[in-house]
N, C-alpha and C. Protein backbone atom coordinates (compact mmCIF):
# COMPACT_ATOMS: atom_id res chain seq x y z
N UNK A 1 -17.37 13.71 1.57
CA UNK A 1 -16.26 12.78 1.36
C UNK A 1 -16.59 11.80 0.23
N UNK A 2 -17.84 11.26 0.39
CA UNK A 2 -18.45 10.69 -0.64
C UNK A 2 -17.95 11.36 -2.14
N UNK A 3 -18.72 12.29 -2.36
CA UNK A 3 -18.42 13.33 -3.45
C UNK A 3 -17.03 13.23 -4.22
N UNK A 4 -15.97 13.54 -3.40
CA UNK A 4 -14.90 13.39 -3.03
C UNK A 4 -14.36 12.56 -4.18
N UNK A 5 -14.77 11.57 -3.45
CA UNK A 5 -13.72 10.05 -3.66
C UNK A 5 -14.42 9.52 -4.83
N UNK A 6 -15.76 9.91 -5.23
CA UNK A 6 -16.29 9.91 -6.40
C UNK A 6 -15.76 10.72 -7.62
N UNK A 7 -15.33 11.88 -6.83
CA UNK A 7 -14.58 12.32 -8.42
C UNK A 7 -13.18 12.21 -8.39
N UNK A 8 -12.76 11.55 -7.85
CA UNK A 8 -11.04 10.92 -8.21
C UNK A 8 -11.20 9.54 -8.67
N UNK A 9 -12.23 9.16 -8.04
CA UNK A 9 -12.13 7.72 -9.16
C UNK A 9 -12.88 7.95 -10.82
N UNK A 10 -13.33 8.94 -10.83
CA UNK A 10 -13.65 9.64 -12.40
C UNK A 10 -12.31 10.02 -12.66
N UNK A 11 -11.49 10.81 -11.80
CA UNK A 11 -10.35 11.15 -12.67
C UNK A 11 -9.24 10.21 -13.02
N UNK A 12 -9.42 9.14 -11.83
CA UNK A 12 -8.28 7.93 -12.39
C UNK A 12 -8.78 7.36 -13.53
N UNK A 13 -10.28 6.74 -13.41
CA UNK A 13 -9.96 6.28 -14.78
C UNK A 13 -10.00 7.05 -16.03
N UNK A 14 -10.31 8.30 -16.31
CA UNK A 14 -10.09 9.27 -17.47
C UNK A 14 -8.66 9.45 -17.43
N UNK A 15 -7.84 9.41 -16.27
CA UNK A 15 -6.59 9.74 -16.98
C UNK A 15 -5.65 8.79 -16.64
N UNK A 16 -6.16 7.19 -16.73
CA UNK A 16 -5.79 6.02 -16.51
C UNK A 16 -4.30 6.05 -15.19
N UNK A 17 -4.97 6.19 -14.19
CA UNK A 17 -4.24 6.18 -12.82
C UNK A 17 -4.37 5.57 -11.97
N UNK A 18 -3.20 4.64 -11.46
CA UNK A 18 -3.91 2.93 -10.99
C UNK A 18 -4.16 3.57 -9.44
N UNK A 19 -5.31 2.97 -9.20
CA UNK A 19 -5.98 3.60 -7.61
C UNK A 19 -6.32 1.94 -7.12
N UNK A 20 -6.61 1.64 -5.77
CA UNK A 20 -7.39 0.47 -5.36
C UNK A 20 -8.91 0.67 -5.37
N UNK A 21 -8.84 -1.07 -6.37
CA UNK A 21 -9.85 -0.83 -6.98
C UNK A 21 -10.73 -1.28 -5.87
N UNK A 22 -12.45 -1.24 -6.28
CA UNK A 22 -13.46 -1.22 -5.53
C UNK A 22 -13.93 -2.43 -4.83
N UNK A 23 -13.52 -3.51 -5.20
CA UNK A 23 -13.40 -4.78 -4.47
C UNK A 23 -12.75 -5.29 -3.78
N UNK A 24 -11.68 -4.69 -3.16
CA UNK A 24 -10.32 -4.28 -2.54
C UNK A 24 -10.83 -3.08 -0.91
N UNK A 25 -11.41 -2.56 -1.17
CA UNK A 25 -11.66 -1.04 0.06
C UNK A 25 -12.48 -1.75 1.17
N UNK A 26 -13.19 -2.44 0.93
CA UNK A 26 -13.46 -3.09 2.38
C UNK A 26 -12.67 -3.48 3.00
N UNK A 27 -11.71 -4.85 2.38
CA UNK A 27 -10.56 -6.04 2.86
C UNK A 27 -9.64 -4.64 3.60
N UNK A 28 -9.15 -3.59 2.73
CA UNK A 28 -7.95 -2.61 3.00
C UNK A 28 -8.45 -1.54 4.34
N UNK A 29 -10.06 -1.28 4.30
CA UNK A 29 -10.12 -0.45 5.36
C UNK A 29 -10.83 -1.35 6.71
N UNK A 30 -11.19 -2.67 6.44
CA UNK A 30 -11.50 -3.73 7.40
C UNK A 30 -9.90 -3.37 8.70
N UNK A 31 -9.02 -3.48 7.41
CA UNK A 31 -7.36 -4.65 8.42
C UNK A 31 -6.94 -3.04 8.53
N UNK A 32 -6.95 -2.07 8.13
CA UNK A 32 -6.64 -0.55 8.46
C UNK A 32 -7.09 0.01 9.76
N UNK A 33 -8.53 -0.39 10.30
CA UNK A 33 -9.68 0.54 11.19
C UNK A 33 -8.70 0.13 12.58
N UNK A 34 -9.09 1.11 12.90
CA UNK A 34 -8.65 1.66 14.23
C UNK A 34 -6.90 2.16 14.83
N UNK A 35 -5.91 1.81 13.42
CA UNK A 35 -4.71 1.57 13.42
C UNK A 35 -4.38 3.05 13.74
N UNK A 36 -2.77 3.42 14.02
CA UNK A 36 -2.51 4.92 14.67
C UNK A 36 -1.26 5.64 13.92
N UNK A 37 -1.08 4.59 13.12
CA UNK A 37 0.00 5.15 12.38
C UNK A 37 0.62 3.55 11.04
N UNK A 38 0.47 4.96 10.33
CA UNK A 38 0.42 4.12 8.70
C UNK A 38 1.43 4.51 7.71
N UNK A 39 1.57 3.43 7.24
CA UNK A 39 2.57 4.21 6.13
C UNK A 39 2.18 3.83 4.63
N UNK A 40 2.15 4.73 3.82
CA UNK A 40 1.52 4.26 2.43
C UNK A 40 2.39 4.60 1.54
N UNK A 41 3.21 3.49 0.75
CA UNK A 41 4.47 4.17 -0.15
C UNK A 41 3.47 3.54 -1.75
N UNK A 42 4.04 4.47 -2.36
CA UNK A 42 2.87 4.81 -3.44
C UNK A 42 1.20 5.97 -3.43
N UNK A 43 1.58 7.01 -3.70
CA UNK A 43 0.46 7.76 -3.01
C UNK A 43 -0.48 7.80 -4.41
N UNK A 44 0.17 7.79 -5.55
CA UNK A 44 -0.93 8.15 -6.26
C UNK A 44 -1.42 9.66 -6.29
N UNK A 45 -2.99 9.78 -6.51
CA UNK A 45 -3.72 10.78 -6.40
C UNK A 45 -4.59 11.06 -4.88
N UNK A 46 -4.23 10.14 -3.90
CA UNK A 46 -4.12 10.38 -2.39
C UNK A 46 -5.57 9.19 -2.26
N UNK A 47 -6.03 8.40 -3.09
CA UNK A 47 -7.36 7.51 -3.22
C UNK A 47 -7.30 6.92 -2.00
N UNK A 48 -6.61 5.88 -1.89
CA UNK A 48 -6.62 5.40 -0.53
C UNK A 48 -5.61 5.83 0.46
N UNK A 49 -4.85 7.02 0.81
CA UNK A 49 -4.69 7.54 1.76
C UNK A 49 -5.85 7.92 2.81
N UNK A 50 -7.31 8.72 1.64
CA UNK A 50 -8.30 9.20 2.09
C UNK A 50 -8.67 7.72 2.70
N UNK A 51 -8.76 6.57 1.82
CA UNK A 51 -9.61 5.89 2.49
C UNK A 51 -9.27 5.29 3.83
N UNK A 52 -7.82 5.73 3.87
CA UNK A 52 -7.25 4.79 5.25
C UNK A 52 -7.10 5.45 6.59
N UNK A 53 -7.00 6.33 6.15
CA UNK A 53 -7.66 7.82 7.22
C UNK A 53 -8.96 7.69 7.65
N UNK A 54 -10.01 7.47 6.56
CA UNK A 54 -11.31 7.75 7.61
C UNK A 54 -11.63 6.54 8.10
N UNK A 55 -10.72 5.30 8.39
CA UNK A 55 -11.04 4.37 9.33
C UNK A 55 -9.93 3.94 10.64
N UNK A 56 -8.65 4.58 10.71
CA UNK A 56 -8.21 4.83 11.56
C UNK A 56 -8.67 5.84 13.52
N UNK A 57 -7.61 5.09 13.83
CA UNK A 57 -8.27 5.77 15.18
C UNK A 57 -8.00 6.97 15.52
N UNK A 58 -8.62 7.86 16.31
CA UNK A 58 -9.29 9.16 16.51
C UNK A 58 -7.57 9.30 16.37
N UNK A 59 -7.27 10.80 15.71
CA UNK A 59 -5.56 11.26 15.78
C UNK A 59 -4.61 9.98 14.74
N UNK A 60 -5.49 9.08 14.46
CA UNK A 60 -4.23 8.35 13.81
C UNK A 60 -3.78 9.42 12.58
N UNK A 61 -2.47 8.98 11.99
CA UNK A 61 -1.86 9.81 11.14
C UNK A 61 -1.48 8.45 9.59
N UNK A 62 -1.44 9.17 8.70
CA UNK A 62 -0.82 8.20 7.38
C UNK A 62 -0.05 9.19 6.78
N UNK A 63 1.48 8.64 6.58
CA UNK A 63 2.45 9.07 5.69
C UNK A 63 2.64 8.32 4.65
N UNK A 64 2.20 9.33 3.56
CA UNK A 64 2.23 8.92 2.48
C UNK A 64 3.51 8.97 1.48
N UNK A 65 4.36 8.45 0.81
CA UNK A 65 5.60 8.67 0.00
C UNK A 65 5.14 8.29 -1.18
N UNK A 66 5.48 9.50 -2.32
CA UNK A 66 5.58 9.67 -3.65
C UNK A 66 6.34 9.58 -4.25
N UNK A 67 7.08 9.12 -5.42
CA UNK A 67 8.26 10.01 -5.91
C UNK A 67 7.59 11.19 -7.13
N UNK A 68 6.30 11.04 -8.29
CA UNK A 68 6.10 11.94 -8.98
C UNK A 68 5.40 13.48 -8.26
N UNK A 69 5.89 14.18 -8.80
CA UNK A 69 5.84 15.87 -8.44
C UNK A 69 4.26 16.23 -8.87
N UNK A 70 3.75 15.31 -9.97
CA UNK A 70 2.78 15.78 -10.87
C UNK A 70 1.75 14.92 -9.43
N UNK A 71 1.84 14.25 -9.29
CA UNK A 71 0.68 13.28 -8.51
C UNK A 71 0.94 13.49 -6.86
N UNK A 72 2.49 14.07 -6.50
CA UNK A 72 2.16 14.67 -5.03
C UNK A 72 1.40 15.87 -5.18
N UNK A 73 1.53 16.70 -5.90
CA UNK A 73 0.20 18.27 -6.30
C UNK A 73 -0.97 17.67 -6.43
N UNK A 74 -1.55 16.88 -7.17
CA UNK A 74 -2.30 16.85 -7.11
C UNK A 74 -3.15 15.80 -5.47
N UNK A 75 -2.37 15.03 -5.25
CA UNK A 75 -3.23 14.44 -4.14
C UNK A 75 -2.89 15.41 -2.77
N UNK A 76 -2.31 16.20 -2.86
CA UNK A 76 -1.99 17.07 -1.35
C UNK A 76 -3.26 17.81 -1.78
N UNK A 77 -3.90 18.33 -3.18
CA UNK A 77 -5.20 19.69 -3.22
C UNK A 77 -6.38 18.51 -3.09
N UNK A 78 -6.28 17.36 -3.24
CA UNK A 78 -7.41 16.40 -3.46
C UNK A 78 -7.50 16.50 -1.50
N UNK A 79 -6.78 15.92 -1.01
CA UNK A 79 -6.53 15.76 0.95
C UNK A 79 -6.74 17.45 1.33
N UNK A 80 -6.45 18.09 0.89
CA UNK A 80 -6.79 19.35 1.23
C UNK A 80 -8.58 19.74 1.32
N UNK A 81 -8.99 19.20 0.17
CA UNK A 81 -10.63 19.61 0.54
C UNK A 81 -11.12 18.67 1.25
N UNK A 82 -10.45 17.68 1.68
CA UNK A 82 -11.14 15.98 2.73
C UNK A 82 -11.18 16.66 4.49
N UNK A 83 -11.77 16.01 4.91
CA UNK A 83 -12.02 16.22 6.25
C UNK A 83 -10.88 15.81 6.68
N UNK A 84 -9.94 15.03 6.44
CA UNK A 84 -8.54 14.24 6.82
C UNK A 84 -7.26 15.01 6.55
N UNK A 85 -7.44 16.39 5.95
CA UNK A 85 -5.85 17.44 5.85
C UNK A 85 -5.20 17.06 6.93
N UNK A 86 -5.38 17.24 8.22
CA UNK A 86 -4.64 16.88 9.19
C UNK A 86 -3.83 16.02 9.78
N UNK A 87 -4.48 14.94 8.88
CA UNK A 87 -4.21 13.61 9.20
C UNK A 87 -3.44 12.81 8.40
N UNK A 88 -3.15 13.69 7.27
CA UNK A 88 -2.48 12.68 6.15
C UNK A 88 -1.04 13.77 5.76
N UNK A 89 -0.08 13.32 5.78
CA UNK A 89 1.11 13.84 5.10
C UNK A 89 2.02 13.14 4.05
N UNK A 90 1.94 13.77 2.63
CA UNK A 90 2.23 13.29 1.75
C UNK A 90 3.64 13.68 1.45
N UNK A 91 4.35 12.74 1.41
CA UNK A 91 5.98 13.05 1.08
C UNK A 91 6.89 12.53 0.17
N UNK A 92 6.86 13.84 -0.73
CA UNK A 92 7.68 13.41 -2.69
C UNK A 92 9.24 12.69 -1.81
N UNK A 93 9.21 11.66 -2.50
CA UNK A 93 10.90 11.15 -2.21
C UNK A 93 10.64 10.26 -3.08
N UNK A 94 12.18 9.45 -3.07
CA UNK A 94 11.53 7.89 -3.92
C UNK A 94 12.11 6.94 -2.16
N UNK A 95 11.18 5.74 -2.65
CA UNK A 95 10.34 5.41 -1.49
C UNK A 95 11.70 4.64 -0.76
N UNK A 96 12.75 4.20 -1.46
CA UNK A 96 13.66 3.37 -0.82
C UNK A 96 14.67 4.27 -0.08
N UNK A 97 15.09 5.49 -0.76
CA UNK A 97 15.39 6.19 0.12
C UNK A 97 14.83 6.50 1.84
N UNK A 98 13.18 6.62 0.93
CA UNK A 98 12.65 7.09 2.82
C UNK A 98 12.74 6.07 3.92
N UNK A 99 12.89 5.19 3.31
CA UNK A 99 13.14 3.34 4.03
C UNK A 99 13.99 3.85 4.76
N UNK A 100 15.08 4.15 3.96
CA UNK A 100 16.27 3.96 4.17
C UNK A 100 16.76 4.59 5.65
N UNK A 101 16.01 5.79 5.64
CA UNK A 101 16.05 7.12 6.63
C UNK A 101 15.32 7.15 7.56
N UNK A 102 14.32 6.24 7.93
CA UNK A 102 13.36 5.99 8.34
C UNK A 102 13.56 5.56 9.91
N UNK A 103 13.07 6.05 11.05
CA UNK A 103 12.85 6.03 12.21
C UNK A 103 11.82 6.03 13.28
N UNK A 104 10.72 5.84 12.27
CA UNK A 104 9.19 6.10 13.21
C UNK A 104 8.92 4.51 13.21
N UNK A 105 8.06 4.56 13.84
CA UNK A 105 7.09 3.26 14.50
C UNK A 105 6.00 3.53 13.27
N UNK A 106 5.46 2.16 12.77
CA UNK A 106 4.56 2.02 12.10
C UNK A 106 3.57 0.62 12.60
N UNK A 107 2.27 0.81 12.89
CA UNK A 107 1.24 -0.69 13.08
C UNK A 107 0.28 -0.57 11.55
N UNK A 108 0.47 0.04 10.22
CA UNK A 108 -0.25 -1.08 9.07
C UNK A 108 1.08 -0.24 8.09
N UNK A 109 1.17 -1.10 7.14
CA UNK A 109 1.89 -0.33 6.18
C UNK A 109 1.50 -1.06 5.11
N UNK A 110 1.43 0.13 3.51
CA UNK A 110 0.11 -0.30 2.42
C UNK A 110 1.88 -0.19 1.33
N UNK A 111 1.81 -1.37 1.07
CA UNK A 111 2.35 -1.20 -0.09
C UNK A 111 2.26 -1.37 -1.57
N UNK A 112 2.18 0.15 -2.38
CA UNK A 112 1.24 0.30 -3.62
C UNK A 112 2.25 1.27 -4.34
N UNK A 113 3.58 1.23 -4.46
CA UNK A 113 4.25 1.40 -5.45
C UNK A 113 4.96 0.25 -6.42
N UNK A 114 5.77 0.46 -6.87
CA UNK A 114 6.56 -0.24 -7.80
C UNK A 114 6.25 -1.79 -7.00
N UNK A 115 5.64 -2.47 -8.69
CA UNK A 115 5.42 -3.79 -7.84
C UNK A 115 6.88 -4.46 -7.59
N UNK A 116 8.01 -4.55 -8.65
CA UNK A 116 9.27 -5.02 -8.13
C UNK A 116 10.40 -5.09 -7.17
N UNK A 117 10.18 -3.85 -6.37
CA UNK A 117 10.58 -3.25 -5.00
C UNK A 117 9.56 -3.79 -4.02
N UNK A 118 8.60 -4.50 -3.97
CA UNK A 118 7.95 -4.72 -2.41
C UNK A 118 8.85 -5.53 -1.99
N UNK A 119 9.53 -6.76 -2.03
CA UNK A 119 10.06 -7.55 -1.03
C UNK A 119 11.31 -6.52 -0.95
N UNK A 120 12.03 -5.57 -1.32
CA UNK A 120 13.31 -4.79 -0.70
C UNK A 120 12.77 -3.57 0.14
N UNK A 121 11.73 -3.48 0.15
CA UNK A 121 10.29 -2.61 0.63
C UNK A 121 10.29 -3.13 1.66
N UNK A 122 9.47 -4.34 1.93
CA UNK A 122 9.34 -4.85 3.11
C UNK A 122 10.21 -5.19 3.75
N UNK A 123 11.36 -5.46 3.66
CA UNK A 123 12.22 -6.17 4.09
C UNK A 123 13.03 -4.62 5.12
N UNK A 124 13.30 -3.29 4.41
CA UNK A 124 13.61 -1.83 4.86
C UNK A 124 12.41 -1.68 5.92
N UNK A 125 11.36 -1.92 5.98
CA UNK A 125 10.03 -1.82 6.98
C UNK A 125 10.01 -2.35 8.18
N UNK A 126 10.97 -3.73 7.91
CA UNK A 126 11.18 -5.01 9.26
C UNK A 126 11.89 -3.95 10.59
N UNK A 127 12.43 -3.14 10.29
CA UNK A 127 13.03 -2.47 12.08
C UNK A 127 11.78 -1.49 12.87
N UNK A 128 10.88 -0.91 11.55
CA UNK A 128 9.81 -0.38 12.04
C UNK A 128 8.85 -0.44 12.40
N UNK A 129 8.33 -2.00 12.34
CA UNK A 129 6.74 -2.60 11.89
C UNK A 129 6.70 -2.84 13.49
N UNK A 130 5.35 -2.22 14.34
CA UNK A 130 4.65 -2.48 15.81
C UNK A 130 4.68 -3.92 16.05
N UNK A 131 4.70 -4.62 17.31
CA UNK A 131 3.89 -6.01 17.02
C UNK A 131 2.85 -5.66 16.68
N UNK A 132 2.40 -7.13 15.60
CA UNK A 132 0.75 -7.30 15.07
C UNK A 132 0.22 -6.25 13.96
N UNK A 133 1.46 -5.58 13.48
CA UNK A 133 1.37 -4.76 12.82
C UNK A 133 0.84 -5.64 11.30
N UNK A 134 0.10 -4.56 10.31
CA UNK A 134 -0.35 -5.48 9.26
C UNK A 134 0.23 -4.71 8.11
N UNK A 135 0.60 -5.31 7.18
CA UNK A 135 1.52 -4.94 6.03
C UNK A 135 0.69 -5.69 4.63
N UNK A 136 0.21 -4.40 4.13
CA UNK A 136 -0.74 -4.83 2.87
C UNK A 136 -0.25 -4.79 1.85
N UNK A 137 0.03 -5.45 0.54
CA UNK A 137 0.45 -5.52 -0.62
C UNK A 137 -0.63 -5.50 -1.44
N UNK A 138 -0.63 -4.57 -2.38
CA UNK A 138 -1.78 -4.03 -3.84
C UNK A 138 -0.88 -5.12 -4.82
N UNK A 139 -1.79 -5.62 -5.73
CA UNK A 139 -1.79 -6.13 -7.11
C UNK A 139 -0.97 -7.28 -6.88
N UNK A 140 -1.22 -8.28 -6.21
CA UNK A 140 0.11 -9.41 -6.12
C UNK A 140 0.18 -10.35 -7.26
N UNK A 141 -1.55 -10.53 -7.74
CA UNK A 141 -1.24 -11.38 -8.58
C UNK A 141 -1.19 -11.03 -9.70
N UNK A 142 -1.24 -9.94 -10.19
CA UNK A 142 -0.28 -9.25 -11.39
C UNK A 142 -1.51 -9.55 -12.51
N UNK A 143 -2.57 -9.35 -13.17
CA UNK A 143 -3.24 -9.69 -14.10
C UNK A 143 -3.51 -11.15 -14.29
N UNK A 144 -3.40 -12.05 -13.38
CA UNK A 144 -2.85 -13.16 -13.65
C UNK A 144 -1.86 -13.78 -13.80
N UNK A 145 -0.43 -13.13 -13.93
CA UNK A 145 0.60 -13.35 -14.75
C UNK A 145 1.17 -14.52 -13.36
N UNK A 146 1.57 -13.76 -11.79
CA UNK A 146 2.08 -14.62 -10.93
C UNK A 146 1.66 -15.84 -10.53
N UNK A 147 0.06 -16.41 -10.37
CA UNK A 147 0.33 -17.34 -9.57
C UNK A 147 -1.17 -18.02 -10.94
N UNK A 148 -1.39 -17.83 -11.65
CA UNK A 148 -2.69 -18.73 -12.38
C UNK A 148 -1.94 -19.13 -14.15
N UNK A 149 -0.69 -19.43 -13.99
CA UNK A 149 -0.03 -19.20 -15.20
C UNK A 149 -0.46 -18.71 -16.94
N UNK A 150 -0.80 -17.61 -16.53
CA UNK A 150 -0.92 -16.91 -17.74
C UNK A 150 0.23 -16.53 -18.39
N UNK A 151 0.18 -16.55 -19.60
CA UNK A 151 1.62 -16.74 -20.25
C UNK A 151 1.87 -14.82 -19.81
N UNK A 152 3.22 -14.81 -19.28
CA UNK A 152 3.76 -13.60 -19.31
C UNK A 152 4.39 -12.92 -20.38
N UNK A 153 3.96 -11.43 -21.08
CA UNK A 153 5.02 -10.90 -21.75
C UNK A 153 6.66 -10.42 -21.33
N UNK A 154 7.54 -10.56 -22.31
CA UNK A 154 8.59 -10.35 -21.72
C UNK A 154 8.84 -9.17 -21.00
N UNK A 155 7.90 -7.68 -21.19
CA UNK A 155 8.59 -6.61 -20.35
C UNK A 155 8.06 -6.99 -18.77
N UNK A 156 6.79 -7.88 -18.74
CA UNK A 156 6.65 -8.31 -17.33
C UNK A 156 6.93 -8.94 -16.45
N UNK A 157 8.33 -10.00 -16.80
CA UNK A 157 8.88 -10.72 -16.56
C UNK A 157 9.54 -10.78 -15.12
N UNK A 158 10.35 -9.79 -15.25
CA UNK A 158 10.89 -9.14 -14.03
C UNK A 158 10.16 -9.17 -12.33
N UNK A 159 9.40 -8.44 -13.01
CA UNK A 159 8.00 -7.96 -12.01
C UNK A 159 7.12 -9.03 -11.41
N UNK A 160 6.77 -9.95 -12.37
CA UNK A 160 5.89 -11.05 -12.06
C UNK A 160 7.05 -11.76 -11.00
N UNK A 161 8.45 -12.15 -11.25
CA UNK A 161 9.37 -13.16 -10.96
C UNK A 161 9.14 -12.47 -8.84
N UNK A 162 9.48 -11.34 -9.45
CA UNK A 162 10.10 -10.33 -7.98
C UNK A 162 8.55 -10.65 -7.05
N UNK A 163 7.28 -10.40 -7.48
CA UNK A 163 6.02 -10.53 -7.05
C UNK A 163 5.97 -11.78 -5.93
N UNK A 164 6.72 -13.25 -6.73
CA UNK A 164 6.36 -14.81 -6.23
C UNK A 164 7.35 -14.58 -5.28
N UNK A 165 8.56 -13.67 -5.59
CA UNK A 165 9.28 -13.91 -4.43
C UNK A 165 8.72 -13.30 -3.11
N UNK A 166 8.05 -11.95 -3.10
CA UNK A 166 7.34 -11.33 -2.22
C UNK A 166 6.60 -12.37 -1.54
N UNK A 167 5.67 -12.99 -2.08
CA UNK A 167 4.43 -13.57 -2.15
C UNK A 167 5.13 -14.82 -1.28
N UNK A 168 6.30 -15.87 -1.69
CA UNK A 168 6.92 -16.32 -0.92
C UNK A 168 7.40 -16.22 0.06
N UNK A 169 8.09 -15.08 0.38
CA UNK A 169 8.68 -14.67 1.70
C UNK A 169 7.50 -14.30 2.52
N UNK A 170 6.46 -13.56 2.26
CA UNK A 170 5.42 -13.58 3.37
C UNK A 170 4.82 -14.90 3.68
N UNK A 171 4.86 -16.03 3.00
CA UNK A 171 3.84 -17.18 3.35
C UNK A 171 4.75 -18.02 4.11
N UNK A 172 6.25 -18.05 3.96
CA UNK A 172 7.41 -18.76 4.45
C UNK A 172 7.93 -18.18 6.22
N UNK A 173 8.00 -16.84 5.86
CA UNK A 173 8.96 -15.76 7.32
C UNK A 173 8.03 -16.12 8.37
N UNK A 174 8.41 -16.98 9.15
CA UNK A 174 7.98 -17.38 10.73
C UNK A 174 7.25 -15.92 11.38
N UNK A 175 7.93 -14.61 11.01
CA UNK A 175 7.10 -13.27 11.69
C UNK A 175 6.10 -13.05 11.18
N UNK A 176 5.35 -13.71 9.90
CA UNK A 176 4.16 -13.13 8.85
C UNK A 176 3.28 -14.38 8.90
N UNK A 177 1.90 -13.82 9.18
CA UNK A 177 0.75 -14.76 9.11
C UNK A 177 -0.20 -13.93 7.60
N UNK A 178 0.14 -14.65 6.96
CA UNK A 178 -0.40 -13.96 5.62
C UNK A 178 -2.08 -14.75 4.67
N UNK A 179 -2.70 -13.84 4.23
CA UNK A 179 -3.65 -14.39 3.80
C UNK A 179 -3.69 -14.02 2.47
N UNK A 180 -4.24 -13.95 1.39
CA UNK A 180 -4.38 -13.42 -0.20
C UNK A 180 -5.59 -13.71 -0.57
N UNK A 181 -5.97 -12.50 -1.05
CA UNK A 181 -7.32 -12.65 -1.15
C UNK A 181 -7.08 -11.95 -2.91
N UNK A 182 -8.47 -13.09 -3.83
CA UNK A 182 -7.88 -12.98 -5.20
C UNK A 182 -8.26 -11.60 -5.59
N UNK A 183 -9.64 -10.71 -4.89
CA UNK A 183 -10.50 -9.56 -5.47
C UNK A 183 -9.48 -8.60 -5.91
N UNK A 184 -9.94 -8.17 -7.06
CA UNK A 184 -9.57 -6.90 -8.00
C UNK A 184 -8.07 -7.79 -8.43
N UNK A 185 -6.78 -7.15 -8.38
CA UNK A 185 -5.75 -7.80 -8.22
C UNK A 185 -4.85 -8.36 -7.16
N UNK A 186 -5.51 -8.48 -6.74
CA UNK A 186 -4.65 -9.35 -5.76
C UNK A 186 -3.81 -8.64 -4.45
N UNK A 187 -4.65 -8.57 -3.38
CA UNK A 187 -4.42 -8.01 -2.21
C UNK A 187 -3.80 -8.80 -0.78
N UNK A 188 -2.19 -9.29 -0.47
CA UNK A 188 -1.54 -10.04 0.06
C UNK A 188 -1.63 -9.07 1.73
N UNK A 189 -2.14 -9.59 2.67
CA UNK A 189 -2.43 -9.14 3.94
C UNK A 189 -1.60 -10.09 5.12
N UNK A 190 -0.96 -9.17 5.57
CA UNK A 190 0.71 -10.31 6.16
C UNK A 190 0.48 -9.60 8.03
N UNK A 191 0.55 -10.50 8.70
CA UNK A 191 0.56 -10.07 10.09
C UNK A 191 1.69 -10.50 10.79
N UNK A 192 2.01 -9.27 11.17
CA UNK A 192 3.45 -9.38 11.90
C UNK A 192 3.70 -9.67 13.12
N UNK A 193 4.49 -10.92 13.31
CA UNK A 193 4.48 -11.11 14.97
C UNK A 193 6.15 -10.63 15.20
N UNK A 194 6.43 -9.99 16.05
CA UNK A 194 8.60 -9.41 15.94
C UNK A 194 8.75 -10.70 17.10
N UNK A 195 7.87 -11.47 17.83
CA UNK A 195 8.78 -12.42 18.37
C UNK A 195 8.98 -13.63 17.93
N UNK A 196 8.63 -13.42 16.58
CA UNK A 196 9.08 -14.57 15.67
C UNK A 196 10.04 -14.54 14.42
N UNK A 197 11.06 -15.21 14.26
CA UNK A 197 11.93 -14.83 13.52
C UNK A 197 11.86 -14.56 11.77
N UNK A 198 12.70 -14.54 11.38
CA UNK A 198 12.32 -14.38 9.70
C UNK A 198 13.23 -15.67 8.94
């Protein structure tokens, strides 16, 4: 597994493919371990699907949602040689749709696609999330751009704006006990209580 996960992080960065980075996999498989059902929208090359799998509990499962064709092939043959095939199901859609359609019970959900969609992300997640369920956000603080005022370029504008609002609504919503931790980019860890309102 080692092996593994060693040569996908050779292949992300040779073929510049944003994965969670290495200062990040403790915090993500710390608040992950023992959980039974996951949901990971943004799959990538399956990097931390693998990693959230091998700290879940015995039978837990992670559904993963993609929308590229090129990066669900490749992370379904990457999970295919892992000890975790069983355990991980990767599913091409685009991710607001699967929200949309969505009927399972989830206790962690990793959110690591489109940074401008997490708060309409999370917000599609609220009928599914377990109590105490934990809801992880990748890259919050954006290079700097959201919360240490680094001057933003204009195509990032958008993204950074949509980020503070995320970043707001978890520190504000009476159901979310949220922490942010600054390592790599910025990893927002929100705990869900459902008998508290939003």
């Amino acid at each position: 597994m080692r092996e593994l996960l060693l040569e996908m992080n050779r292949y992300a960065i040779e073929h510049d493919v944003p994965i969670v980075r290495s200062s990040e996999i403790n915090i993500l498989q710390k608040m992950a371990r023992g959980k039974r059902r996951v949901l990971e929208i943004g799959t990538a090359i399956g990097y931390s699907a693998l990693l959230l799998a091998e700290v879940l509990a015995e039978g837990g499962q992670v559904t993963s949602v993609e929308l590229s064709s090129e990066r669900v092939a490749l992370a379904r043959a990457y999970i295919a040689r892992s000890p975790y095939q069983k355990n991980i199901t990767v599913i091409q859609q685009d991710a607001n749709e699967f929200l949309e359609q969505q009927n399972d019970k989830y206790d962690f959900v990793f959110l690591d696609g489109p940074k401008g969609q997490y708060l309409k992300q999370l917000k599609l997640c609220l009928p599914f999330l377990e109590d105490q369920a934990i809801v992880a956000a990748d890259n919050v603080t954006f290079r700097g751009y959201v919360l240490d005022g680094v001057p933003t370029p204009r195509r990032f504008r958008t993204i950074t704006k949509r980020l503070r609002e995320y970043l707001r609504f978890v520190e504000e919503a009476p159901c979310f006990s949220t922490q942010l931790y600054r390592e790599g980019d910025g990893l927002a860890i929100s705990c869900f209580d459902k008998n508290k309102g939003f």
